[in-house]
C-alpha atoms as a PDB file:
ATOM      1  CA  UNK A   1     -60.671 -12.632  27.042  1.00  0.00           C
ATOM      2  CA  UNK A   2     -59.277 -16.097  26.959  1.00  0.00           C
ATOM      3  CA  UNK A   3     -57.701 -18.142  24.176  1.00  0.00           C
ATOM      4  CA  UNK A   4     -60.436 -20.485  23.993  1.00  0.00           C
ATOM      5  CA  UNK A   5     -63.024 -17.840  23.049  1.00  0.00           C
ATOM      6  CA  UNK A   6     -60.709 -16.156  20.224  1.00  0.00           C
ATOM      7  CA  UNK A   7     -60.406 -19.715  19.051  1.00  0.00           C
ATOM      8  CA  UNK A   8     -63.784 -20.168  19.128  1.00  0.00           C
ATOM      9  CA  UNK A   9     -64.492 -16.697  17.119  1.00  0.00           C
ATOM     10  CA  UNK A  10     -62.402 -17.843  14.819  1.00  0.00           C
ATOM     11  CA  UNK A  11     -63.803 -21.265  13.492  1.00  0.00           C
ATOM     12  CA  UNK A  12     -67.370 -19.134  13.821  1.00  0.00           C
ATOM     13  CA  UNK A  13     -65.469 -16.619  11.574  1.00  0.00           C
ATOM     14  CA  UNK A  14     -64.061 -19.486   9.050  1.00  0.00           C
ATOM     15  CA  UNK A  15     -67.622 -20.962   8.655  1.00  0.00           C
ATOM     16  CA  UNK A  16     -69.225 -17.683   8.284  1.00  0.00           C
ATOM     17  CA  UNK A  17     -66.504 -17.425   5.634  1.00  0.00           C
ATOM     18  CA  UNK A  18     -67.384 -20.918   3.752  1.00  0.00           C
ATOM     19  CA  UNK A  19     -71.072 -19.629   4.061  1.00  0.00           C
ATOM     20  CA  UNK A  20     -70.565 -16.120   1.948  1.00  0.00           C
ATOM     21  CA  UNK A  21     -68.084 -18.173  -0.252  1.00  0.00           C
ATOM     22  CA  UNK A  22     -70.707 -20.682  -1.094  1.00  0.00           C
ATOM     23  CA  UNK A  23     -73.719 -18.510  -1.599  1.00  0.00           C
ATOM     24  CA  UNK A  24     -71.262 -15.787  -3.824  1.00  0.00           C
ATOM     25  CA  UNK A  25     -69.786 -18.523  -5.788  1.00  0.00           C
ATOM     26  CA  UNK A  26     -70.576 -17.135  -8.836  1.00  0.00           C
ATOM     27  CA  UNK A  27     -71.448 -13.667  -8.170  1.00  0.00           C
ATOM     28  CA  UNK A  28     -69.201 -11.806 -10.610  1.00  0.00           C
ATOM     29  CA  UNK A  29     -69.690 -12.472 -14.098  1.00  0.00           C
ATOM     30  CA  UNK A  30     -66.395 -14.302 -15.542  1.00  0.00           C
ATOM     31  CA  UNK A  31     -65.202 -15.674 -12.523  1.00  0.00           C
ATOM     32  CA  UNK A  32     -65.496 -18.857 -10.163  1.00  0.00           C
ATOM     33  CA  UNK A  33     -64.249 -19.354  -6.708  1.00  0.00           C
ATOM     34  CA  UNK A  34     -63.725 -22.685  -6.823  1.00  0.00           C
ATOM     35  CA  UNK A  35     -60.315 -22.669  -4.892  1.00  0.00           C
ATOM     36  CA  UNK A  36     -62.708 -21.476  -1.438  1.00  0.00           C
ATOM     37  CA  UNK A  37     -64.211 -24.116  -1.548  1.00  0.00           C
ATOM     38  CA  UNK A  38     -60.993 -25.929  -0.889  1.00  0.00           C
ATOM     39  CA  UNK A  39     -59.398 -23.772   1.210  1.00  0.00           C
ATOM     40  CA  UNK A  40     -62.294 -22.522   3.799  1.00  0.00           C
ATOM     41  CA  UNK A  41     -63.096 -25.888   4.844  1.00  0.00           C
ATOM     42  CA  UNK A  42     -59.008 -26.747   5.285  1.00  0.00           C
ATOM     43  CA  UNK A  43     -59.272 -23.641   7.385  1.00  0.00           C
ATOM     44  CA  UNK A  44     -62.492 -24.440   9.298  1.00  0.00           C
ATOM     45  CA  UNK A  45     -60.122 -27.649  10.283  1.00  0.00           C
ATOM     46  CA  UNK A  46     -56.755 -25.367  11.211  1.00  0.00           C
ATOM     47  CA  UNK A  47     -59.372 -23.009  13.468  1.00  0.00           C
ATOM     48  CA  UNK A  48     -61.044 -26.379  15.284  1.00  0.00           C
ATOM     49  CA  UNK A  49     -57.405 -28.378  16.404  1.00  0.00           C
ATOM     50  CA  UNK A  50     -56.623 -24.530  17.237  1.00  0.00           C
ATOM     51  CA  UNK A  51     -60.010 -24.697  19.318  1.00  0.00           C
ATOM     52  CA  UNK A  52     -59.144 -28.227  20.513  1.00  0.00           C
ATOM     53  CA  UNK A  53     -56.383 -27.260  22.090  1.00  0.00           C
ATOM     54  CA  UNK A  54     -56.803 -23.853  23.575  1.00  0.00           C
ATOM     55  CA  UNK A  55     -60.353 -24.903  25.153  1.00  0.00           C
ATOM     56  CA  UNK A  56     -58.204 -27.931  26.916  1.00  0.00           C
ATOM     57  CA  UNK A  57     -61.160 -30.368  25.109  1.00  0.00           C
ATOM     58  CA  UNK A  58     -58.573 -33.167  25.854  1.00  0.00           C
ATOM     59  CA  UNK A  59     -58.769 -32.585  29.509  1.00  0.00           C
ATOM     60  CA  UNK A  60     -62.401 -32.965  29.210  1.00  0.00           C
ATOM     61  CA  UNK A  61     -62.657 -35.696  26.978  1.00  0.00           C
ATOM     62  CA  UNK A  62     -60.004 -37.589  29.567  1.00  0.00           C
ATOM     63  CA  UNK A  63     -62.530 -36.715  32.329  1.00  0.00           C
ATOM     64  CA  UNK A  64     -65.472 -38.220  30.264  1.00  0.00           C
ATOM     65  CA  UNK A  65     -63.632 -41.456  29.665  1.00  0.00           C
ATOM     66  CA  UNK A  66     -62.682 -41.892  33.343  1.00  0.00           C
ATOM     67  CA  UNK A  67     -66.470 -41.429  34.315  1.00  0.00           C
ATOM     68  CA  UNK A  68     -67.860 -43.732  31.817  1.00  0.00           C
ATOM     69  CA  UNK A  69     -65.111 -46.336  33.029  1.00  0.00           C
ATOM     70  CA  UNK A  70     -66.260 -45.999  36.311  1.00  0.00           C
ATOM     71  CA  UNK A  71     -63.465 -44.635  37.860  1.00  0.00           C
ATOM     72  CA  UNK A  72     -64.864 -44.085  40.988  1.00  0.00           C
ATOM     73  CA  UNK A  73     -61.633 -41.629  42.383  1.00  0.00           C
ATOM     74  CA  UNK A  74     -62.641 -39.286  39.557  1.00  0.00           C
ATOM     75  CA  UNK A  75     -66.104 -39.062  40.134  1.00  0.00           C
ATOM     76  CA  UNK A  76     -66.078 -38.702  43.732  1.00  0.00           C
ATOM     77  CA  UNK A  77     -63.359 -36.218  42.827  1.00  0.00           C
ATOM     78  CA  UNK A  78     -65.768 -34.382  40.712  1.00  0.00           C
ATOM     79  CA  UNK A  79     -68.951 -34.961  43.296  1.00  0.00           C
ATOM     80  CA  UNK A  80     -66.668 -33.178  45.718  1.00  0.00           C
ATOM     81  CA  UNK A  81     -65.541 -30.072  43.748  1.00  0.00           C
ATOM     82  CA  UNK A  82     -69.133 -29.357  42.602  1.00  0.00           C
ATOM     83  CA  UNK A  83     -70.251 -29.598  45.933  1.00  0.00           C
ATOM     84  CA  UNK A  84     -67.541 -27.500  47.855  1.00  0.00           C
ATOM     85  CA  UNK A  85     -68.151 -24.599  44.973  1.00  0.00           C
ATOM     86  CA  UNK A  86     -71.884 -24.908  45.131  1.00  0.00           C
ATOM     87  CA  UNK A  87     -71.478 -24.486  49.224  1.00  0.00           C
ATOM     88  CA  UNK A  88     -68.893 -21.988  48.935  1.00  0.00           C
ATOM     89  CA  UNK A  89     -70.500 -19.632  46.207  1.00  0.00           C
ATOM     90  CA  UNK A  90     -74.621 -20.396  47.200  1.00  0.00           C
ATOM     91  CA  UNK A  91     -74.555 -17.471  49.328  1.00  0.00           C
ATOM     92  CA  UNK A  92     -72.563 -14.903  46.858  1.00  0.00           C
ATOM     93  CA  UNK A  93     -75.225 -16.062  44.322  1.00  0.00           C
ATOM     94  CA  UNK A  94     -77.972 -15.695  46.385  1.00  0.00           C
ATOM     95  CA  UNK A  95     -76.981 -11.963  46.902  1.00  0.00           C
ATOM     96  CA  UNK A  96     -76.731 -11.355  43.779  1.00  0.00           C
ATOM     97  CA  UNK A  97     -80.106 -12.790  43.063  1.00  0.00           C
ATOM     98  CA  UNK A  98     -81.720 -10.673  46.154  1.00  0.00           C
ATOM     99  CA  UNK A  99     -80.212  -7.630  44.698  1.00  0.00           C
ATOM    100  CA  UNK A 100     -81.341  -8.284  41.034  1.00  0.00           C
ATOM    101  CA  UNK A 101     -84.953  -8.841  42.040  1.00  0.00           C
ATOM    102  CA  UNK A 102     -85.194  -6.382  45.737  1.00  0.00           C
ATOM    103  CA  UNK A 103     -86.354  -7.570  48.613  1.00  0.00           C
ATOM    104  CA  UNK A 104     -89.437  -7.730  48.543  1.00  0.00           C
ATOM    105  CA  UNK A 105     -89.187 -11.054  46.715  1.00  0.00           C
ATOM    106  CA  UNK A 106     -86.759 -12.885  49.163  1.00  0.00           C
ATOM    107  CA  UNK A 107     -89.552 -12.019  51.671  1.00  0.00           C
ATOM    108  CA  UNK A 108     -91.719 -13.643  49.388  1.00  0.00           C
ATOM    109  CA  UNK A 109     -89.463 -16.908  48.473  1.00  0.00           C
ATOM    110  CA  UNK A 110     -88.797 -16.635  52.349  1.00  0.00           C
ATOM    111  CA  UNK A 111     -92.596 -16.888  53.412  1.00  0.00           C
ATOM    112  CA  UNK A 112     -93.378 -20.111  50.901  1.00  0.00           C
ATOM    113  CA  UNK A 113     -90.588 -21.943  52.452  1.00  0.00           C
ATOM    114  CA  UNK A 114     -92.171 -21.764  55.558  1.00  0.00           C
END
């Protein structure tokens, strides 16, 4: 597993935490959990710049900033990579389609292409 997923588990965990905190605020008779409500959403925050930079979201936010500037070098950068990997992978995937579903169903995409 990679860093951005257990960074991403975690700010799923922390907001699943501010959820039960909220809804069993008050649960136990005597006693109020205000201080959670401080805390959880301080560490929702900690868990997102975690998720920021383990999921390289500055990379892609860069990227997003060159293509709305028209930086035509990016995007015929990025035109190029999507196309080489949809060339080089198409057939892999295509396999792995034709096994998922048999044969008999290539024969039949086969045959309406025709």
């Amino acid at each position: 597993m990679s860093n951005c997923f257990y960074a991403i588990k975690g700010v799923i965990g922390s907001v699943d935490t501010l959820i039960y905190d909220a809804t069993h605020m008050n649960e136990y008779s005597g006693q109020y959990n205000w201080f959670n409500m401080i805390f959880d959403p301080l560490h929702i925050l900690g868990d997102t710049t975690v998720a920021y930079e383990m999921c390289n979201v500055y990379e892609d936010l860069d990227k997003l900033v060159g293509l709305l500037s028209l930086d035509w070098g990016l995007l015929s950068e990025q035109l190029t990579e999507i196309a080489m990997y949809m060339w080089l992978e198409a057939d892999k995937l295509l396999k792995e389609i034709q096994e998922a579903m048999g044969d008999d169903c290539m024969e039949e995409v086969i045959l309406l292409t025709n």
